[in-house]
PDB file of N, CA and C in Angstrom:
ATOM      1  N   UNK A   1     135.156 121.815 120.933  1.00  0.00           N
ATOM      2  CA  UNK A   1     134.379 121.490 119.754  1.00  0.00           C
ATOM      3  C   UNK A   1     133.543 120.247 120.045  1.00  0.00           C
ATOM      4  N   UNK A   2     132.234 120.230 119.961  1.00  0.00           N
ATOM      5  CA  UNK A   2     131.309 119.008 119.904  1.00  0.00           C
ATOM      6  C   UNK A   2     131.077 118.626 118.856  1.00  0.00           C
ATOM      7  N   UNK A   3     131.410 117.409 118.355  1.00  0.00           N
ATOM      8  CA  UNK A   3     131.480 116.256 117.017  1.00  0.00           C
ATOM      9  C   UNK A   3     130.098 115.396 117.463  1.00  0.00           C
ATOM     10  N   UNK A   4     129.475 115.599 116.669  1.00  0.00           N
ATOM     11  CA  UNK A   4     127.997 114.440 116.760  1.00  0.00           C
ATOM     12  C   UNK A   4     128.970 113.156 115.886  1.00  0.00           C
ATOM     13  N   UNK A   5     128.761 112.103 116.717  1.00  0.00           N
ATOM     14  CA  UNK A   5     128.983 110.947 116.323  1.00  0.00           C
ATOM     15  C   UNK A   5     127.960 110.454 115.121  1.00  0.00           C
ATOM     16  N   UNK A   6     128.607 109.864 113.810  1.00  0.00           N
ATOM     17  CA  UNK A   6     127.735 109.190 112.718  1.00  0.00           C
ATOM     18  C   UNK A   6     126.767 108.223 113.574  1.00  0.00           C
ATOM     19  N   UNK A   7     125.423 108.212 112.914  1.00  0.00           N
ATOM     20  CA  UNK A   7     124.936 107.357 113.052  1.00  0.00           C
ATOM     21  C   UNK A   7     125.499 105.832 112.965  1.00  0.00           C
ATOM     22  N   UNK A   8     125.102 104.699 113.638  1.00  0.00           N
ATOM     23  CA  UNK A   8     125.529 103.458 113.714  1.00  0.00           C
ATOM     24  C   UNK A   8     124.414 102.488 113.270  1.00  0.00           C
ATOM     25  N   UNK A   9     124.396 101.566 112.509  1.00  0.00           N
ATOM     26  CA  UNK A   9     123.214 100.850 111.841  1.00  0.00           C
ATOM     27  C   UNK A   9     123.340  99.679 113.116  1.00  0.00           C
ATOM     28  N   UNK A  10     121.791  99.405 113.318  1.00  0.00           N
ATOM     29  CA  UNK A  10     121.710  97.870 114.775  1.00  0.00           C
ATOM     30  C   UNK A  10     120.091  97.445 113.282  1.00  0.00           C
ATOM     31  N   UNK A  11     120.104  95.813 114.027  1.00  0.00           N
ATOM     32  CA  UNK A  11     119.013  95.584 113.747  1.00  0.00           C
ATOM     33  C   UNK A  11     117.594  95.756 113.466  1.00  0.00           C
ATOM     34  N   UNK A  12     117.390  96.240 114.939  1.00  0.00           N
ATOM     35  CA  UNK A  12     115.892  97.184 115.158  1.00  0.00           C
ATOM     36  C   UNK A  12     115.608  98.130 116.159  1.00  0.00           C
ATOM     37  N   UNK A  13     114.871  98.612 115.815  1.00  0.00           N
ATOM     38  CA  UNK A  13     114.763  99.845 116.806  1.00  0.00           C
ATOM     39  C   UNK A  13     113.370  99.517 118.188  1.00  0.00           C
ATOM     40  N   UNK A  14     113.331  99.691 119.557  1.00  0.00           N
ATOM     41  CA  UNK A  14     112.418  99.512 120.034  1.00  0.00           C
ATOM     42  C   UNK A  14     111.053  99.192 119.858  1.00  0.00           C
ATOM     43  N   UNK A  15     109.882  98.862 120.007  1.00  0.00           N
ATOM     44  CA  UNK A  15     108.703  98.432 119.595  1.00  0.00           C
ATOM     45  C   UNK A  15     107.744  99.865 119.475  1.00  0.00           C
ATOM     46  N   UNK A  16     108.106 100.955 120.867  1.00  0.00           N
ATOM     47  CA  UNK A  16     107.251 102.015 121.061  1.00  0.00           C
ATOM     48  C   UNK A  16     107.886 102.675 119.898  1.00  0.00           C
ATOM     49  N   UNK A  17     109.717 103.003 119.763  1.00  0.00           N
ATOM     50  CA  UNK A  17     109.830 104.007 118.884  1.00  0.00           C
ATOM     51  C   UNK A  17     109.258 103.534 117.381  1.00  0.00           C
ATOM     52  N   UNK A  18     109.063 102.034 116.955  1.00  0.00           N
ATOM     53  CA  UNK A  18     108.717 101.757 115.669  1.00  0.00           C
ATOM     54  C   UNK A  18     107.048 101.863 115.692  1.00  0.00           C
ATOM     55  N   UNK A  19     106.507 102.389 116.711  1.00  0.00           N
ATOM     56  CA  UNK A  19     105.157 102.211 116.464  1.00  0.00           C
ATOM     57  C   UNK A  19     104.829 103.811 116.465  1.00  0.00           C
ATOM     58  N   UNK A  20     106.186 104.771 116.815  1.00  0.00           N
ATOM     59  CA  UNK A  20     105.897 105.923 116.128  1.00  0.00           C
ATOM     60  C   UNK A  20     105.936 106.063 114.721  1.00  0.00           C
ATOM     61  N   UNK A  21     107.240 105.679 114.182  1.00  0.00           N
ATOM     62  CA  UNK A  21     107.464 105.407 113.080  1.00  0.00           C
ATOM     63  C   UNK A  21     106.233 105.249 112.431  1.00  0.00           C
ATOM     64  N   UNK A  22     105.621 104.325 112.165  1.00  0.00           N
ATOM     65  CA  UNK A  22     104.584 103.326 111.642  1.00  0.00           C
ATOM     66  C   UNK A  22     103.445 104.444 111.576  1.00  0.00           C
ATOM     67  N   UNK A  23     103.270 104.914 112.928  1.00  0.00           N
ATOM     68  CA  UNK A  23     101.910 106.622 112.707  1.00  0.00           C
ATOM     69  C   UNK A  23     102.496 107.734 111.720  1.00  0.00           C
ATOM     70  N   UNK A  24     103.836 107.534 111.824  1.00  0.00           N
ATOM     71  CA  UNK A  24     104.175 108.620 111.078  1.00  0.00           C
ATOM     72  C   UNK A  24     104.043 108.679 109.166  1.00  0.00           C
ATOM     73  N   UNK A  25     104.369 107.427 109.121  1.00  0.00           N
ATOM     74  CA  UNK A  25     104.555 107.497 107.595  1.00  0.00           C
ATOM     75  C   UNK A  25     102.803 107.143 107.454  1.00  0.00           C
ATOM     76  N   UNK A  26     101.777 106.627 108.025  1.00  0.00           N
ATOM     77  CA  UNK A  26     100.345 106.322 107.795  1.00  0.00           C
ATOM     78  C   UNK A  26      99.414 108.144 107.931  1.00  0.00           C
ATOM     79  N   UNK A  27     100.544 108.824 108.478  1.00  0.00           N
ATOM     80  CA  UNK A  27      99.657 110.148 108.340  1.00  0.00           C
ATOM     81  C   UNK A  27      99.590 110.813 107.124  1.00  0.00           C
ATOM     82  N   UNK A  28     101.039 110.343 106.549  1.00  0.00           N
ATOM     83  CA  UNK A  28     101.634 110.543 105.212  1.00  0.00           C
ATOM     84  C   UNK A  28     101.481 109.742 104.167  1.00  0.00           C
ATOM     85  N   UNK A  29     100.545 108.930 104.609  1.00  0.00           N
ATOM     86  CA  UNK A  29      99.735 107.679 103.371  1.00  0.00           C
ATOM     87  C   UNK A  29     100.904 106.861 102.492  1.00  0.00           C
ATOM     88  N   UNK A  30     101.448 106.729 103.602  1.00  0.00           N
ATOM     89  CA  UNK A  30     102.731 106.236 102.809  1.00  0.00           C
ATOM     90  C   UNK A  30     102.814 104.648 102.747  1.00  0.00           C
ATOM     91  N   UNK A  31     102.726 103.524 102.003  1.00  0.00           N
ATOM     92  CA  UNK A  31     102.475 102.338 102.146  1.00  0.00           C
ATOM     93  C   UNK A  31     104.072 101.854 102.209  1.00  0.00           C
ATOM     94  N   UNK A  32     103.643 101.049 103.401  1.00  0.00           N
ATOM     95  CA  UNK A  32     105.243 100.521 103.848  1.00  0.00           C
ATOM     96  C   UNK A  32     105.853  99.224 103.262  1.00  0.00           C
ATOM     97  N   UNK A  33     104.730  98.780 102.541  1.00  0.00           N
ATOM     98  CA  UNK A  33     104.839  97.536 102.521  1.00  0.00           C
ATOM     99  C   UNK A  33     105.588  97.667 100.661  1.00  0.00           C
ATOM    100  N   UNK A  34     106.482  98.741 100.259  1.00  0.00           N
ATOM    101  CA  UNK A  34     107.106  99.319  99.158  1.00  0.00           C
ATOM    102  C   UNK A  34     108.853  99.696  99.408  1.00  0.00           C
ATOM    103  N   UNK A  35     108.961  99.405 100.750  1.00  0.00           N
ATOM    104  CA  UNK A  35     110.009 100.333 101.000  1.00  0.00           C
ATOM    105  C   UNK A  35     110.770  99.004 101.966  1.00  0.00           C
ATOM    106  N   UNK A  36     111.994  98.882 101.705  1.00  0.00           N
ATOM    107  CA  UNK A  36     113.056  98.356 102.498  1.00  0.00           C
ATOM    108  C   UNK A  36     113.236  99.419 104.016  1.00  0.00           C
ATOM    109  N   UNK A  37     113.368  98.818 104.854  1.00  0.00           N
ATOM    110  CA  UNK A  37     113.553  99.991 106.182  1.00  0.00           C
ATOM    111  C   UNK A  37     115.013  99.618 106.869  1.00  0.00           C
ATOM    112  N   UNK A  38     115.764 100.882 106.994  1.00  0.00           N
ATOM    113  CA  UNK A  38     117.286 100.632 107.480  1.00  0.00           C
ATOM    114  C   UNK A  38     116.847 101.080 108.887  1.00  0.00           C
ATOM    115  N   UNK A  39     117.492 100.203 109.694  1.00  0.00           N
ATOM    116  CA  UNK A  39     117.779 101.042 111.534  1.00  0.00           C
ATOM    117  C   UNK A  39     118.687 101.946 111.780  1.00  0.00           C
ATOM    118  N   UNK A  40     118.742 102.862 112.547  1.00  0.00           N
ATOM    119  CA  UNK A  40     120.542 103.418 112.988  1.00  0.00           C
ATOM    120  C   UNK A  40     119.885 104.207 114.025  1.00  0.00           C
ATOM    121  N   UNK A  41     120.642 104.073 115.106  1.00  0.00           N
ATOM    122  CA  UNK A  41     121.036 104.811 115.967  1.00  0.00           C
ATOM    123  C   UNK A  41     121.848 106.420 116.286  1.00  0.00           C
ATOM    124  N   UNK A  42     121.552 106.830 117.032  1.00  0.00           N
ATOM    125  CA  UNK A  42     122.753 107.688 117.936  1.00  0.00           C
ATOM    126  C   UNK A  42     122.657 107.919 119.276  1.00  0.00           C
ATOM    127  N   UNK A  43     123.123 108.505 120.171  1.00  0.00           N
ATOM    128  CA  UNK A  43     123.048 108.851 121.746  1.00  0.00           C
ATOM    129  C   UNK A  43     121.136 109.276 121.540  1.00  0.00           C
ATOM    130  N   UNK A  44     121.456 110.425 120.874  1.00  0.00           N
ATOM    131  CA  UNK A  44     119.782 111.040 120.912  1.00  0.00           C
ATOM    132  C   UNK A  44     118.464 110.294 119.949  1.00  0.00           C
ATOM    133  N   UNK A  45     119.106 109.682 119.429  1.00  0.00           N
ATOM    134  CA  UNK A  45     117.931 109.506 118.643  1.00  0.00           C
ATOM    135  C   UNK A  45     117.857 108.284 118.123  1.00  0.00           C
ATOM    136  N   UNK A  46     116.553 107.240 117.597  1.00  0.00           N
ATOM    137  CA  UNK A  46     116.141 106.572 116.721  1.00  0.00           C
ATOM    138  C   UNK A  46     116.389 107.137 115.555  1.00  0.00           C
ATOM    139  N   UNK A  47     116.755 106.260 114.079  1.00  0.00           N
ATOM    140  CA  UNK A  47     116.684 107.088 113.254  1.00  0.00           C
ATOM    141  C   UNK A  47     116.220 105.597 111.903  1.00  0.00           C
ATOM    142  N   UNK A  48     114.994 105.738 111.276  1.00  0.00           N
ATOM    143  CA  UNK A  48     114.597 105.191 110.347  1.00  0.00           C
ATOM    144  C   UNK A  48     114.640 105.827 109.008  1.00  0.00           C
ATOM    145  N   UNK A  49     115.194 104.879 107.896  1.00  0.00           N
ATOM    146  CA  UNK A  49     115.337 105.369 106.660  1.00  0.00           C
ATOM    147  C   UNK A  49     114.789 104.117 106.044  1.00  0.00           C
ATOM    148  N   UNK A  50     113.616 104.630 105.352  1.00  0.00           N
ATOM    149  CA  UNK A  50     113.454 103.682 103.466  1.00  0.00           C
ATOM    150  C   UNK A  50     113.893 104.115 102.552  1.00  0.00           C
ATOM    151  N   UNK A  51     113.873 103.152 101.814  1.00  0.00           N
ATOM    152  CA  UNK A  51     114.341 103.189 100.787  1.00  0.00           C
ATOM    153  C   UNK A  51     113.374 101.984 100.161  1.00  0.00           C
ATOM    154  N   UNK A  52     113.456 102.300  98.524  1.00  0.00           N
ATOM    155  CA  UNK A  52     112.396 101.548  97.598  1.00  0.00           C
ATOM    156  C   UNK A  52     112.568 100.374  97.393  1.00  0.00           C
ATOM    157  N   UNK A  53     111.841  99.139  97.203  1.00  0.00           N
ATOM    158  CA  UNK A  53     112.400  97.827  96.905  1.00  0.00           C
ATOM    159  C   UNK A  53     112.480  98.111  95.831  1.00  0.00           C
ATOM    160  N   UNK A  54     111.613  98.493  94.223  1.00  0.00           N
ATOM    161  CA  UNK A  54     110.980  99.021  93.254  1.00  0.00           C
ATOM    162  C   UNK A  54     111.435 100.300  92.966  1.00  0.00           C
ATOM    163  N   UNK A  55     112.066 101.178  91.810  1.00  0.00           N
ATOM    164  CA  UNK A  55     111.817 102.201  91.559  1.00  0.00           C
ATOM    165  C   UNK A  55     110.170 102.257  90.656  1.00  0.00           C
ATOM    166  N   UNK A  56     109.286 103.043  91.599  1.00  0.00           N
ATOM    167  CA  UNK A  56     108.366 103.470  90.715  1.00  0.00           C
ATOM    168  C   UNK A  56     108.138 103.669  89.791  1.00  0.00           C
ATOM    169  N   UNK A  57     107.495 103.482  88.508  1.00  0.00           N
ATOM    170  CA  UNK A  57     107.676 104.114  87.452  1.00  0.00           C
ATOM    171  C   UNK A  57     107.564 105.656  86.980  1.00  0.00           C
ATOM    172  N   UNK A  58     107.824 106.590  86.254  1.00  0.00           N
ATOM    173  CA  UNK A  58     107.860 107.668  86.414  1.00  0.00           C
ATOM    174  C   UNK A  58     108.305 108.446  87.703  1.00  0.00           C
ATOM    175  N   UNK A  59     109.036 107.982  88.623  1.00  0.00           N
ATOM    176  CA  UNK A  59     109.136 108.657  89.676  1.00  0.00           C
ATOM    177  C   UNK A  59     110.951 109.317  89.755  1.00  0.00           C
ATOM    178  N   UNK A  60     111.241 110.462  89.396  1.00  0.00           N
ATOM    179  CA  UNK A  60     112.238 111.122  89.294  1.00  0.00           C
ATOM    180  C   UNK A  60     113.064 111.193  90.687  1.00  0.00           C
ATOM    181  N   UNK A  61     114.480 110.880  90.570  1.00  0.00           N
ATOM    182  CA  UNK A  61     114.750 111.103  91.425  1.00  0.00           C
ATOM    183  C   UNK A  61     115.205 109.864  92.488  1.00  0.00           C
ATOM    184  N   UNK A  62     114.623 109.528  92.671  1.00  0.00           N
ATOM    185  CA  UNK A  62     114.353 108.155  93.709  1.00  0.00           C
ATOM    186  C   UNK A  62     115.026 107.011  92.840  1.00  0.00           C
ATOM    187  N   UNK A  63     116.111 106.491  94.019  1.00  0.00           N
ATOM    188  CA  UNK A  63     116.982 104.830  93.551  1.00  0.00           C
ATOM    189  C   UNK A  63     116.715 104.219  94.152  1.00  0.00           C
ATOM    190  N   UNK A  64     116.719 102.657  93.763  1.00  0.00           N
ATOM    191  CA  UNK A  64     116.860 101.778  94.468  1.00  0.00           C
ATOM    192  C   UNK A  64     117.391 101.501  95.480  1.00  0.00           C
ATOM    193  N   UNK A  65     117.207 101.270  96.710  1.00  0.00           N
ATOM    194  CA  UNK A  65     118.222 101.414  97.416  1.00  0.00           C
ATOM    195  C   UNK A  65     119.092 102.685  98.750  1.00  0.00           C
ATOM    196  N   UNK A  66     118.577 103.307  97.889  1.00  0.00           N
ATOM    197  CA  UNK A  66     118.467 104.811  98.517  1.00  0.00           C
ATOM    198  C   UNK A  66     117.746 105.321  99.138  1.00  0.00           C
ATOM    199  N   UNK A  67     118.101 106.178 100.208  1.00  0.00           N
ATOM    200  CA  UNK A  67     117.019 106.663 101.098  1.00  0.00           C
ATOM    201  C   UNK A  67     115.989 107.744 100.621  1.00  0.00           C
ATOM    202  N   UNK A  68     114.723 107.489 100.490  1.00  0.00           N
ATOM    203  CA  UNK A  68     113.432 108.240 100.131  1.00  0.00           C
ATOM    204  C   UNK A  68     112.783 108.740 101.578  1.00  0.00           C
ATOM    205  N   UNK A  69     112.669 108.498 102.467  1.00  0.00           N
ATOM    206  CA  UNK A  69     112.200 109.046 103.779  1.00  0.00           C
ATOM    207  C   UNK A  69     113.363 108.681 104.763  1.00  0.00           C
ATOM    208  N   UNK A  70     113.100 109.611 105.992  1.00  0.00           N
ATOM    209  CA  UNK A  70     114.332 109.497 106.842  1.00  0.00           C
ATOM    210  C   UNK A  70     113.692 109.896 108.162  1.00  0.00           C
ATOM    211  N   UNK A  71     112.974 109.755 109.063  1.00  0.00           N
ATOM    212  CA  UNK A  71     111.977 109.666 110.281  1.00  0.00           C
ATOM    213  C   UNK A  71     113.355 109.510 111.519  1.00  0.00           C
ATOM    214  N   UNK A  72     113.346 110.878 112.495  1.00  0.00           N
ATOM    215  CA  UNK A  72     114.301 110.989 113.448  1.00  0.00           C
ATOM    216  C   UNK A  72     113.137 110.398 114.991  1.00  0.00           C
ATOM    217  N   UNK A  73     113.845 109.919 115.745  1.00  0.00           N
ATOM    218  CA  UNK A  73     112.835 109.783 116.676  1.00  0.00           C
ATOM    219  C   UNK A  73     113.467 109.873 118.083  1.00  0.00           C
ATOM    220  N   UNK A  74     113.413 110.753 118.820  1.00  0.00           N
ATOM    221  CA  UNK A  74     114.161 110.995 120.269  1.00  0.00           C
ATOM    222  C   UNK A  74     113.882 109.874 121.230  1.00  0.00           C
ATOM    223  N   UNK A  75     115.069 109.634 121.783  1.00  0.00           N
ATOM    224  CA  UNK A  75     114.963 108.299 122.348  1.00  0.00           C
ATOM    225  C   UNK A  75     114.529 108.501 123.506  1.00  0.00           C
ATOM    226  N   UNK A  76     114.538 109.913 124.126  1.00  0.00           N
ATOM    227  CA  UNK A  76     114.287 110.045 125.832  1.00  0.00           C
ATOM    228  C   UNK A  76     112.765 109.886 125.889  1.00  0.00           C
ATOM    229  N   UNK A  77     111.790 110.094 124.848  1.00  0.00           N
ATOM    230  CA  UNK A  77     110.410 110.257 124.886  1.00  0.00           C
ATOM    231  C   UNK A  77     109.561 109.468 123.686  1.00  0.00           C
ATOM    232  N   UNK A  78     110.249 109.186 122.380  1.00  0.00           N
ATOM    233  CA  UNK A  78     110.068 108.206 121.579  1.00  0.00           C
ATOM    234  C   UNK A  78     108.812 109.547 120.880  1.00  0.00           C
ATOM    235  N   UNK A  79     109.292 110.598 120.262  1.00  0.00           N
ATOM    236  CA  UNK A  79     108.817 111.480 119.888  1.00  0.00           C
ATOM    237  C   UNK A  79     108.808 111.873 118.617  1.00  0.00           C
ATOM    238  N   UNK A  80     108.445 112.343 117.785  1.00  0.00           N
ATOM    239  CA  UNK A  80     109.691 112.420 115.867  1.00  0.00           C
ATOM    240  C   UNK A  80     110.162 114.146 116.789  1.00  0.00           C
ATOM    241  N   UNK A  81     111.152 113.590 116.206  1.00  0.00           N
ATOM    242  CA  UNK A  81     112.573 114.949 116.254  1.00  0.00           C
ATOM    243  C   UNK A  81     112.124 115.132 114.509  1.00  0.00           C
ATOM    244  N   UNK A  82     112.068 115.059 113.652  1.00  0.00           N
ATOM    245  CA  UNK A  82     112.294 115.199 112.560  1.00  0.00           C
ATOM    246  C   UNK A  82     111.650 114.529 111.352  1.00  0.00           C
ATOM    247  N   UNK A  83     111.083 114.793 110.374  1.00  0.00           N
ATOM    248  CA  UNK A  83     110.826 113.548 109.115  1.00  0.00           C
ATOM    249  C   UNK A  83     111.395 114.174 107.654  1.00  0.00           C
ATOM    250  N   UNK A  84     112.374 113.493 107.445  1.00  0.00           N
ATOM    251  CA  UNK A  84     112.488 114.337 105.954  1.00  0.00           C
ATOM    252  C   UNK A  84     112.464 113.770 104.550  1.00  0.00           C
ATOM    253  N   UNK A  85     112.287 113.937 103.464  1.00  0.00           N
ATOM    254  CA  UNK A  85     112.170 113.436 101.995  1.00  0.00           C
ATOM    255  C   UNK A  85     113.338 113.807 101.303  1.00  0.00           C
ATOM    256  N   UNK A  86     113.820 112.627 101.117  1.00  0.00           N
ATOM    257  CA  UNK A  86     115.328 112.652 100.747  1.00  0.00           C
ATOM    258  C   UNK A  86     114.951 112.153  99.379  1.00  0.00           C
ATOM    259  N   UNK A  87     114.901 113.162  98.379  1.00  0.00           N
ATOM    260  CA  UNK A  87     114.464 112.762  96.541  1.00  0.00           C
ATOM    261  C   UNK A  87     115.681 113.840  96.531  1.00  0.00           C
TER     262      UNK A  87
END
């Protein structure tokens, strides 16, 4: 049986993988400068999550605190494995 190990939270994530990051949510017009950003790791991957400083007004769904985007990023090539919307 293969068990993927939980992600592990570190400080920050590399400069190249955060400068994927950074293209990724700007393709998605997403202003960063709204969102708290968590680090975590695993063997395979970078893994970035925001979450809101602000709940928006009218915006259903979405906590404080909680993860609203979740950007996977492969560490062998610094690539997105993944982006998902966690509402």
């Amino acid at each position: 049986m293969n068990e993927e190990k939980a992600p592990e939270p570190i400080d920050k994530i590399p400069p190249e993988a955060f400068l994927v990051f950074r293209e990724e949510m700007a393709k998605r017009e997403i202003d960063l400068s709204k969102y708290n950003l968590h680090f975590y790791q695993t063997e395979e991957v970078f893994i970035v999550a925001t979450s809101y400083k602000q709940k928006p007004a009218g915006l259903r769904g979405s906590m404080v605190g909680f993860p609203d985007y979740e950007v996977k990023i492969l560490r062998k090539d610094n690539s997105i494995k993944s982006t998902a919307i966690a509402r």
